[in-house]
Protein backbone atom coordinates (compact mmCIF):
# COMPACT_ATOMS: atom_id res chain seq x y z
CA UNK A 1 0.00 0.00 0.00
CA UNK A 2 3.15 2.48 0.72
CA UNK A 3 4.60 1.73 -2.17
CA UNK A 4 1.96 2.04 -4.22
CA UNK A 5 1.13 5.16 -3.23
CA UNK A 6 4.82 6.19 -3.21
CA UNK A 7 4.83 5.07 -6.69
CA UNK A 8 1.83 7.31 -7.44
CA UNK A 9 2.99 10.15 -6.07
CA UNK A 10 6.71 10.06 -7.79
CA UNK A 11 4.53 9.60 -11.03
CA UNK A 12 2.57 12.55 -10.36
CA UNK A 13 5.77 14.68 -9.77
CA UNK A 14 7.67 13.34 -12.67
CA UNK A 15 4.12 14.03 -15.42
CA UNK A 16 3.37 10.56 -15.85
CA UNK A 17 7.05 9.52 -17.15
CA UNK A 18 8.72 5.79 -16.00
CA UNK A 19 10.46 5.50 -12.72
CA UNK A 20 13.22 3.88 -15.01
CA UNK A 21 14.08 7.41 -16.61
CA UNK A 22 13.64 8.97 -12.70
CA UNK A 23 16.16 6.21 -11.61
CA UNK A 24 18.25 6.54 -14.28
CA UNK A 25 19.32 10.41 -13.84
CA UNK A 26 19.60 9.71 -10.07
CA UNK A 27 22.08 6.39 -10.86
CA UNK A 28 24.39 8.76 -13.09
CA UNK A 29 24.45 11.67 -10.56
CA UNK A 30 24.99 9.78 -7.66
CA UNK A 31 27.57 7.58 -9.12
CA UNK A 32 29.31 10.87 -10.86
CA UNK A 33 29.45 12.14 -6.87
CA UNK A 34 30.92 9.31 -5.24
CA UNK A 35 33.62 8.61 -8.37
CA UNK A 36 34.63 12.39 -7.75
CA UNK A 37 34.91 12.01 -4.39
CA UNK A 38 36.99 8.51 -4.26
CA UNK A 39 39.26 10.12 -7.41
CA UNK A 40 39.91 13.61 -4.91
CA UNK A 41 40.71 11.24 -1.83
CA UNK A 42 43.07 8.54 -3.48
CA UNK A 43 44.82 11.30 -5.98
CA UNK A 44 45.40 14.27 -3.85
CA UNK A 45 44.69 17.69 -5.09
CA UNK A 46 46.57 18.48 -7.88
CA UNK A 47 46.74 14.93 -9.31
CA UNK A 48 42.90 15.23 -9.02
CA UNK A 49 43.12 18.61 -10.38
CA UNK A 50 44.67 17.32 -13.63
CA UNK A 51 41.86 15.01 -13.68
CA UNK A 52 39.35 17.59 -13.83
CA UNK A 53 40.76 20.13 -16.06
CA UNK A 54 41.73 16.65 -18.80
CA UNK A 55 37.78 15.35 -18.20
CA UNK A 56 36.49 18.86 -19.02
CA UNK A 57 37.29 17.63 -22.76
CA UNK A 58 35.18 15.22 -22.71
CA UNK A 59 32.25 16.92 -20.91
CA UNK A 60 33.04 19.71 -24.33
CA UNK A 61 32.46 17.07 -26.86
CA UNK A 62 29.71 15.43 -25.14
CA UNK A 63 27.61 18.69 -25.42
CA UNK A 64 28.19 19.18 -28.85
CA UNK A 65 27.30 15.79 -29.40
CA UNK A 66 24.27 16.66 -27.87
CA UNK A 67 23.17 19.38 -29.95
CA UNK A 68 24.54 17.42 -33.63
CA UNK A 69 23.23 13.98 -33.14
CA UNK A 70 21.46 13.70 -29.68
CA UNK A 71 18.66 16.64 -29.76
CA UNK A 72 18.08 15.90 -33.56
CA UNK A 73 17.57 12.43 -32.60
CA UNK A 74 15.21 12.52 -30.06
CA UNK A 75 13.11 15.19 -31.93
CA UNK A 76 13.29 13.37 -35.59
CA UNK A 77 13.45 9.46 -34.11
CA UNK A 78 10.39 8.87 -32.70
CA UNK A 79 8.35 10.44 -35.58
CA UNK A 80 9.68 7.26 -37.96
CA UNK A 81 7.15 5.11 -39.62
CA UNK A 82 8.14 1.36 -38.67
CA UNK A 83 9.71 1.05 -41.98
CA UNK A 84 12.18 3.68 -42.08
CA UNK A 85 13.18 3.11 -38.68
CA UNK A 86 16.00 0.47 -39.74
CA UNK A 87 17.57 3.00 -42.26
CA UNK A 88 17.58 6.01 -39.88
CA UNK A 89 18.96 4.68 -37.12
CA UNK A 90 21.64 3.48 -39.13
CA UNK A 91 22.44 6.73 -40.20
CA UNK A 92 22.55 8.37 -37.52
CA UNK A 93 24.74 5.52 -36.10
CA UNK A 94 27.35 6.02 -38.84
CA UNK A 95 26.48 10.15 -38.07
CA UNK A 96 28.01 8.88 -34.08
CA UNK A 97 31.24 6.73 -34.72
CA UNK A 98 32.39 9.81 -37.08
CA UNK A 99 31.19 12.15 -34.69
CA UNK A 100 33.60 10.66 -31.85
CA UNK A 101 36.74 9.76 -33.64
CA UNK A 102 36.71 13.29 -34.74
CA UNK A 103 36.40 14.26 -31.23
CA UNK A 104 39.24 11.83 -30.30
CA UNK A 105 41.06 13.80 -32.65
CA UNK A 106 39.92 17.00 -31.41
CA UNK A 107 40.68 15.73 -27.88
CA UNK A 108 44.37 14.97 -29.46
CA UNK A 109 44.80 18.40 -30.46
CA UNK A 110 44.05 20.00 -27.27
CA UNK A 111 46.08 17.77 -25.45
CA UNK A 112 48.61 18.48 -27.55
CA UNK A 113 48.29 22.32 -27.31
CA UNK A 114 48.13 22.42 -23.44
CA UNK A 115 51.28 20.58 -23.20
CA UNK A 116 53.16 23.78 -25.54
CA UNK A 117 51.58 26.28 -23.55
CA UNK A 118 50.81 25.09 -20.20
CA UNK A 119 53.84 22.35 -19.85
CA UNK A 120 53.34 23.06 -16.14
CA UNK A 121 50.10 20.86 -15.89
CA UNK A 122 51.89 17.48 -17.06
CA UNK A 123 49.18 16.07 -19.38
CA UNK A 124 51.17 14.50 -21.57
CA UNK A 125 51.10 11.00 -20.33
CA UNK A 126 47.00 11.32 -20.88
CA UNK A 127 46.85 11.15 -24.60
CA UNK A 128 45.83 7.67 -24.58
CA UNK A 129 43.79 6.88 -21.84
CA UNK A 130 41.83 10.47 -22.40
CA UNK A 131 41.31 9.55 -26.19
CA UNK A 132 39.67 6.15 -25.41
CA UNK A 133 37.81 7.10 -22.46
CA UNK A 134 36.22 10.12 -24.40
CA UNK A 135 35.33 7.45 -27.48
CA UNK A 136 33.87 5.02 -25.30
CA UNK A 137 31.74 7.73 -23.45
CA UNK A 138 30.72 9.14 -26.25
CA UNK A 139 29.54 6.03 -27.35
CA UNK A 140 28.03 4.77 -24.26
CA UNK A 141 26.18 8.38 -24.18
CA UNK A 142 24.48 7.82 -27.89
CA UNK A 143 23.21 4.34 -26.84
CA UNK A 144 21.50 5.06 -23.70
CA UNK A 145 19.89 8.34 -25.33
CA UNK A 146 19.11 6.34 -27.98
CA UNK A 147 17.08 3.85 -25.95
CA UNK A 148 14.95 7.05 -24.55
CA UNK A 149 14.78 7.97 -27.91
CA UNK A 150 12.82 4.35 -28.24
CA UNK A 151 10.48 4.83 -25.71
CA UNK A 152 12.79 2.24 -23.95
CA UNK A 153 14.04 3.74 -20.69
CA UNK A 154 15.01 0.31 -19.09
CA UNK A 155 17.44 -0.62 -21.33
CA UNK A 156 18.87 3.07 -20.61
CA UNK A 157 18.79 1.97 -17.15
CA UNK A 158 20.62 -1.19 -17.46
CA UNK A 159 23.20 0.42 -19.38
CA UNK A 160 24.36 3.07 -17.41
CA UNK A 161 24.02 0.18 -14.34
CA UNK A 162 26.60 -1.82 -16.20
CA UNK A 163 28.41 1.06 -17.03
CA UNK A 164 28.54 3.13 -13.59
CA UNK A 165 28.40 0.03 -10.78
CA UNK A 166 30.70 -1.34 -12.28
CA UNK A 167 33.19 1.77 -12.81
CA UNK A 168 33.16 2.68 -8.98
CA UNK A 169 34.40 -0.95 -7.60
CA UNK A 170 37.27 -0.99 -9.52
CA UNK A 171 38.28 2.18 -9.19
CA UNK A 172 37.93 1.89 -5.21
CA UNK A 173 39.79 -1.54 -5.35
CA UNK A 174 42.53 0.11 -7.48
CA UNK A 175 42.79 3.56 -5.97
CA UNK A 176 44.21 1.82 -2.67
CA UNK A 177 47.65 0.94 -5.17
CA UNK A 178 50.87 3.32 -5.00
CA UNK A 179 50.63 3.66 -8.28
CA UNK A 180 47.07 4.80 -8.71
CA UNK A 181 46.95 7.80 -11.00
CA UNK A 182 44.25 9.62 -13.20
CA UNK A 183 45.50 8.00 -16.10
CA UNK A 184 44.53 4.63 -14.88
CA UNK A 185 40.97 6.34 -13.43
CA UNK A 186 40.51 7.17 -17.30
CA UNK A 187 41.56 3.60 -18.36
CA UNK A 188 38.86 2.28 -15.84
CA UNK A 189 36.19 5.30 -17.08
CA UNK A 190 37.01 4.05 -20.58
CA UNK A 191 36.71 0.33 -20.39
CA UNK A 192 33.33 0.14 -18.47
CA UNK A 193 31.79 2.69 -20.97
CA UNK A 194 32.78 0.36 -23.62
CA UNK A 195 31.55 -2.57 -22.10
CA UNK A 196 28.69 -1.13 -21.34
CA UNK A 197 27.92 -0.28 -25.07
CA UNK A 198 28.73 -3.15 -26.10
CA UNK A 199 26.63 -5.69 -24.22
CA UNK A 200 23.68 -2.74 -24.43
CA UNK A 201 24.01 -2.65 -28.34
CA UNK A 202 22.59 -6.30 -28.14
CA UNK A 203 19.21 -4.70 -27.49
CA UNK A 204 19.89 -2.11 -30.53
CA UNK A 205 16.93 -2.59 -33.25
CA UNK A 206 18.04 -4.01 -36.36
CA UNK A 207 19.71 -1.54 -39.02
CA UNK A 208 19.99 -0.78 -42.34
CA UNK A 209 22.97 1.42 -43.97
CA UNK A 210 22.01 3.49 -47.39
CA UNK A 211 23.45 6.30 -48.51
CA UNK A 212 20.39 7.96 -49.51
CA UNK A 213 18.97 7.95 -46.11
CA UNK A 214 22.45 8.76 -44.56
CA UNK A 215 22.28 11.92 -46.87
CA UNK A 216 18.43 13.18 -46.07
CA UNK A 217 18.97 12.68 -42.11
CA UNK A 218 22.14 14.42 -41.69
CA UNK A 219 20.51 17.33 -43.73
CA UNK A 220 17.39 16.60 -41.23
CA UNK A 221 19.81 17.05 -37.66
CA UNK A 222 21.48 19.81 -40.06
CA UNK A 223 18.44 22.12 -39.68
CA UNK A 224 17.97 21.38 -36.10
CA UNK A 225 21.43 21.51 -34.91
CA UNK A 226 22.72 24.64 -36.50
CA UNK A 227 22.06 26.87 -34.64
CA UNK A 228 21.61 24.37 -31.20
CA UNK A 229 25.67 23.79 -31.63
CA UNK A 230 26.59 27.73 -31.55
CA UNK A 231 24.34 27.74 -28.15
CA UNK A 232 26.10 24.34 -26.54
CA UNK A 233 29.57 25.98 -27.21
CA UNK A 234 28.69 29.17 -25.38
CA UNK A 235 26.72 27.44 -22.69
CA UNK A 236 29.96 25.45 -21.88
CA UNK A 237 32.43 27.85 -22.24
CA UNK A 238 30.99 30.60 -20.49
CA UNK A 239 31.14 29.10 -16.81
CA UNK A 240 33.81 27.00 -18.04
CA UNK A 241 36.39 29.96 -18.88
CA UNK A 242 36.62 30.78 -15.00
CA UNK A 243 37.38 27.38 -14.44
CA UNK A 244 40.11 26.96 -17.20
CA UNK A 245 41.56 30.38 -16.05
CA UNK A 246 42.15 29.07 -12.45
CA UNK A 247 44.60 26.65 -13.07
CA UNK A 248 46.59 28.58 -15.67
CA UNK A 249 47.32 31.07 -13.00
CA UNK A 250 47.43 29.23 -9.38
CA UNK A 251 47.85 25.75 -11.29
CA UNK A 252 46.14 22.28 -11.42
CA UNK A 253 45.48 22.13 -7.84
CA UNK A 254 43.04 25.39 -8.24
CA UNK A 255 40.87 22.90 -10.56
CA UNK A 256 40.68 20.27 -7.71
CA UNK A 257 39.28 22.83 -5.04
CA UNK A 258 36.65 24.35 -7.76
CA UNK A 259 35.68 20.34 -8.65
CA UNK A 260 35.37 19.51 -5.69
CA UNK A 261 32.88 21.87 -4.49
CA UNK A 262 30.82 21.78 -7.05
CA UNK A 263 30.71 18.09 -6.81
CA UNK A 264 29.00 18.92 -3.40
CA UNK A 265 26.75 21.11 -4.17
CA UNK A 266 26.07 19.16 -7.91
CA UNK A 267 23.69 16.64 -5.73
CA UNK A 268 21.42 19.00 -6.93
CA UNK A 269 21.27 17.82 -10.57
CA UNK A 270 18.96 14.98 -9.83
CA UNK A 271 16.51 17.19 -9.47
CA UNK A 272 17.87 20.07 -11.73
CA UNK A 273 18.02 17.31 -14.64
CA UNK A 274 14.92 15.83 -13.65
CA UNK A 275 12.92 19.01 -13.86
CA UNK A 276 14.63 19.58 -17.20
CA UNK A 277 12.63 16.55 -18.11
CA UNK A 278 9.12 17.27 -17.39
CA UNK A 279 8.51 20.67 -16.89
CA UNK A 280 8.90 21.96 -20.53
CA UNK A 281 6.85 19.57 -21.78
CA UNK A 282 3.99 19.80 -19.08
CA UNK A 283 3.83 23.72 -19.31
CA UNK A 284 3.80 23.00 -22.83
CA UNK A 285 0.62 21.01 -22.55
CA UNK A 286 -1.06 23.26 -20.10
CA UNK A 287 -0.56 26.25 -22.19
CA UNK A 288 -2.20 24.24 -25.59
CA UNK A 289 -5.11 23.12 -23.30
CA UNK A 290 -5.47 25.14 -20.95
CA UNK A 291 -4.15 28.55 -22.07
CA UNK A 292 -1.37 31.26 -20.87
CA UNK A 293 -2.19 31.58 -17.26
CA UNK A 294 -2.56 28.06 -16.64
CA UNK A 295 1.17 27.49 -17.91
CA UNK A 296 2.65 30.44 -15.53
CA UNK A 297 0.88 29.46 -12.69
CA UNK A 298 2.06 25.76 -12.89
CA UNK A 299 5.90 27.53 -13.65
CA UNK A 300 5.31 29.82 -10.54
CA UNK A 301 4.68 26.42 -8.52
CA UNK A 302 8.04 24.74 -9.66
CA UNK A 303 9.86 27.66 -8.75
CA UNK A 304 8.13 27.47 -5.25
CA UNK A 305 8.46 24.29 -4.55
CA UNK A 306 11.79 23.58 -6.10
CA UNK A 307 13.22 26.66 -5.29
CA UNK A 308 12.34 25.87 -0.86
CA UNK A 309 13.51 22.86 -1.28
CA UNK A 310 16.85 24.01 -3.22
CA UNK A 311 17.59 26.92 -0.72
CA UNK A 312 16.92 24.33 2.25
CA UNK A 313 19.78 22.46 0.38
CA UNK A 314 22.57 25.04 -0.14
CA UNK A 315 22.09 26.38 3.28
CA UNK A 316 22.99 23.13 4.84
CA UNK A 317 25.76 22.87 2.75
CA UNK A 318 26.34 27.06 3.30
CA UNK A 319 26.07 26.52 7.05
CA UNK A 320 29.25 23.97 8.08
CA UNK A 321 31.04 24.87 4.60
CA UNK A 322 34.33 23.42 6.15
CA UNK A 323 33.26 20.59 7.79
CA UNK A 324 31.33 18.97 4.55
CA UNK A 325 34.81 19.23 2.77
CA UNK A 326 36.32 17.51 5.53
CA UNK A 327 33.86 14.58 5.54
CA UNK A 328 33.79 14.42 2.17
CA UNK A 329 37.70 14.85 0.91
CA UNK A 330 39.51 14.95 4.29
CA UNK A 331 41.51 18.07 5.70
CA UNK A 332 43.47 18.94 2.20
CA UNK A 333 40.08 20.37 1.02
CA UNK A 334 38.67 22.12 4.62
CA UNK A 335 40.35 25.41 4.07
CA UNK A 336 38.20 26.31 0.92
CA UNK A 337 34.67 26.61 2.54
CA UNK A 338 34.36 29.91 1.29
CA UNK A 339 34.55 28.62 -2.49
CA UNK A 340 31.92 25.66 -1.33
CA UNK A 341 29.44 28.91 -0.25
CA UNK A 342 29.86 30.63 -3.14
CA UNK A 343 29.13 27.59 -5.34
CA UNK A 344 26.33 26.80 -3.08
CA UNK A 345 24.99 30.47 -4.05
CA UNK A 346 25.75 29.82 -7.82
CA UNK A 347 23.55 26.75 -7.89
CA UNK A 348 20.58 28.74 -5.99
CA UNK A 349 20.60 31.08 -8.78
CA UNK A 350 21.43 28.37 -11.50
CA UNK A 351 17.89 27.07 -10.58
CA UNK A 352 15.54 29.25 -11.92
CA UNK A 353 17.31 29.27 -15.53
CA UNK A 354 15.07 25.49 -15.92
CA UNK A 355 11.64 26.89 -15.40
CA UNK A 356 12.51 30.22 -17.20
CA UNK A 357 13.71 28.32 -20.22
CA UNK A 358 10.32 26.14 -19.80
CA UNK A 359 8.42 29.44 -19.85
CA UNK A 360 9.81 30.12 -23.21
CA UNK A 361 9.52 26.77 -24.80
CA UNK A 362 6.01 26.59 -23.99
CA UNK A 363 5.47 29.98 -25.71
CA UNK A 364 7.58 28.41 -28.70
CA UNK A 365 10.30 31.79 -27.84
CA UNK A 366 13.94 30.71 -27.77
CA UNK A 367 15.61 33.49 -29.30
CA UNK A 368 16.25 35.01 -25.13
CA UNK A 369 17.72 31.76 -24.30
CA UNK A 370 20.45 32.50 -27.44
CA UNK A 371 21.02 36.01 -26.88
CA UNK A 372 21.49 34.86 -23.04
CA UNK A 373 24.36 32.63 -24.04
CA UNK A 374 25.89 35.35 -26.24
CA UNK A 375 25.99 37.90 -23.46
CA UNK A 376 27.52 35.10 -21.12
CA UNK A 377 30.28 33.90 -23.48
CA UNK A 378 31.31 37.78 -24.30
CA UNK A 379 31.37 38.28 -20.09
CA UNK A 380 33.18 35.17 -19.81
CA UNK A 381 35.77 36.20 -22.17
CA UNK A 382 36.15 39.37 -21.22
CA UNK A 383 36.92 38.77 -17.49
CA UNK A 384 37.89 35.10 -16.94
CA UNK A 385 41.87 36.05 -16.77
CA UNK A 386 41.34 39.55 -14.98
CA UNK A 387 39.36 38.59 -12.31
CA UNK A 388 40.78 35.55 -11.72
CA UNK A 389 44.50 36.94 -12.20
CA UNK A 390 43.48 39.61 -9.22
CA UNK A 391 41.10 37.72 -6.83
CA UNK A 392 42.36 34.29 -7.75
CA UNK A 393 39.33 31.53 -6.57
CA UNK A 394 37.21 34.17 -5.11
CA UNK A 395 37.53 35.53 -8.67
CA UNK A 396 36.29 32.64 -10.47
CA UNK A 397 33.67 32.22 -8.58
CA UNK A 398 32.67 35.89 -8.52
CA UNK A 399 32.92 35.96 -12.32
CA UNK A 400 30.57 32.87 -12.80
CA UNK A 401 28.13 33.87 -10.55
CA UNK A 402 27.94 37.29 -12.80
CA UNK A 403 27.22 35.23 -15.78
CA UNK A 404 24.54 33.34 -14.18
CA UNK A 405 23.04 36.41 -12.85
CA UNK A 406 23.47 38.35 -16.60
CA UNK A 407 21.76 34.97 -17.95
CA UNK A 408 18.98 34.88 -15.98
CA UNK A 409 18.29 38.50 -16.45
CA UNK A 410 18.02 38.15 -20.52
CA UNK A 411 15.90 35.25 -20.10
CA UNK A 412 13.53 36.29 -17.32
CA UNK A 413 12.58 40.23 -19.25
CA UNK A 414 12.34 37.98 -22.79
CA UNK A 415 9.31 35.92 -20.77
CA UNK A 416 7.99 38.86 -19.18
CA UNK A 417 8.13 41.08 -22.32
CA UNK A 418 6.91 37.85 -24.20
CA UNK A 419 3.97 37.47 -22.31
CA UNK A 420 2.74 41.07 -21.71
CA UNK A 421 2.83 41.47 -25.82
CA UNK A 422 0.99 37.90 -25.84
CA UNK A 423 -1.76 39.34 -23.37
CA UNK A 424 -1.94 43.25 -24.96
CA UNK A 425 -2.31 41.05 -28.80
CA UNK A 426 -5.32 38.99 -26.47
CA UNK A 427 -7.19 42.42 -25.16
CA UNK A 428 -6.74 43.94 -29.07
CA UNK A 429 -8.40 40.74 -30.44
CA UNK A 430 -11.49 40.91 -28.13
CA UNK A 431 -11.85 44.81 -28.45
């Protein structure tokens, strides 16, 4: 009886979707947490700081592989009739392998540059474990957001089972070795994703390959991912900059402290992520059936709700910023509670960007969400190296909290000025 009305009421909050896809996001977050936190403990800080800063290439090629093959997939893929399904799939599974050996390659070249110019950061010996585990992620990425793509959340949820539960044991039975290093943590990152793909491509639909088809759907993604791979490079790099800029200036070590708080604080992305997942499409249905009002009011509730329960969150974390670290790390980390507070404040803010950006998907109005990016990417650039140069950490932090702040500014007035020239357009129709 609990459980079912547990069950009822987690279906209720999530609009109706599986528990699978709920289960999923928590799986990845959770096991993200605790591999950050084992890697920080058995590395020490700058070894984990090298980590961070070498990983942050992958996290950059996994969000443009988002926006080229990902988005376009799960907007175009489940529109297929039965009988093209077999050739499009295929396509855009010959549109992924080229997608992520030219990302190895771009991974490569990076590598390759930040060992000329930053030779202080000793990256050199991660060519090859960096390169494979950013294929097999890739990879691993495609097939479980294929399977949502599907309608087929379980399989998702298997494969990122295989892929995560597995990753974490052998990294905590290996980390205890002298010779534990982030190279082999990238070895072990690699080899589970690749597992993981390939046991879960076993419940991949049959394909077909034609040239034809390959031709018409990467024309297809083309239209929906030109302008969606401009807006994933200046969402990354804009809070990203302060983050690179650290470590050129106070070295690898200043990447460890920033990582590591925000792996604290980043518990909140099971519900950040979550959110993401229901809340554009439900004020999307509530504004097609029930009209304007009905949509803001049921955004004004997620930001209530949501917004309590994330400021109840950051001001535990806020409270004992010291001691968390401690628990969490050990005592290299407890001297930087004041960076763990001002992430903790970054993420409070960073929360009302996902029902803003609903607010403007339900009114069919992106153009805020762009011109939000732009301003935050020109910020970014303009004051990553100054203000971390003269504040150092502090800095950083300072500077990213600005560009959240600048974002959510842009977005919020495009809604508001959106909807007052939506209701002013009502009142001159019924005059």
């Amino acid at each position: 009886m609990v459980s079912t009305s547990l069950r009822g009421a987690i279906l209720r909050l999530s609009g109706g979707k599986e528990l699978s896809a709920l289960c999923d996001q928590a799986l990845v977050s959770g096991a993200n947490f605790a591999t950050n936190v084992i890697l920080a403990r058995a590395l020490g800080i700058r070894d984990f700081g090298v980590f961070a800063l070498s990983w942050m290439a992958v996290l950059f090629v996994s969000s443009l592989q988002w926006a080229f093959i990902v988005l376009p997939m799960m907007s175009v893929g489940p529109k297929q009739e039965e009988q093209n399904r077999p050739s499009y799939y295929g396509a855009v599974f010959i549109q992924e392998i080229a997608f992520a050996a030219l990302s190895v390659a771009g991974i490569l070249i990076a590598l390759r540059i930040s060992v000329v110019h930053f030779p202080q950061w000793n990256v050199q010996h991660l060519a090859l474990p960096l390169s494979f585990a950013g294929f097999a992620y890739l990879l691993q990425d495609f097939i479980r957001r294929y399977f949502f793509s599907t309608g087929r959340s379980k399989f998702a949820l298997l494969s990122d089972g295989i892929s995560y539960l597995t990753q974490i044991p052998f990294i905590v039975l290996l980390s205890h070795r002298s010779n534990f290093s982030s190279s082999m943590a990238l070895w072990i990152i690699g080899a589970t994703s690749l597992v993981s793909f390939l046991i879960s491509w076993l419940w991949f639909e049959p394909i077909t390959f034609h040239a034809t088809a390959l031709r018409k759907v990467a024309i297809r993604h083309w239209k929906i991912s030109r302008w969606l791979a401009p807006s994933a490079f200046m969402q990354w790099s804009s809070g990203n900059l302060f983050i690179v800029a650290a470590p050129v200036y106070y070295g690898a070590a200043a990447a460890a402290v920033l990582r590591a708080s925000q792996n604290i604080v980043g518990v909140a992305h099971i519900w950040f992520l979550g959110l993401d997942n229901v809340v554009p499409a439900e004020a999307a249905r509530r504004m097609h059936t029930q009209g304007l009002d009905a949509a803001l009011s049921y955004i004004k509730q997620i930001v209530f709700r949501w917004g309590l329960i994330t400021l109840g969150f950051v001001s535990i974390v806020s409270f004992r910023p010291d001691l968390w670290l401690r628990l969490v790390y050990g005592p290299r980390y407890a001297g930087y509670g004041h960076i763990l507070q001002l992430y903790a404040l970054l993420y409070l803010m960073s929360f009302f960007a996902g029902p803003l950006r609903a607010g403007l998907q339900a009114l069919e109005y992106t153009a805020p969400t762009f011109w939000s990016y732009s301003a935050m990417t020109i910020f970014s650039l303009a004051f990553a190296g100054p203000l971390t140069r003269w504040l150092g950490l502090t800095g950083a932090m300072f500077g990213m909290i600005a560009t959240v702040f600048l974002s959510q500014c842009i977005v919020g007035m495009g809604l508001i000025l959106k909807v007052r020239r939506m209701r002013q357009d009502l009142l001159s129709t019924q005059l």
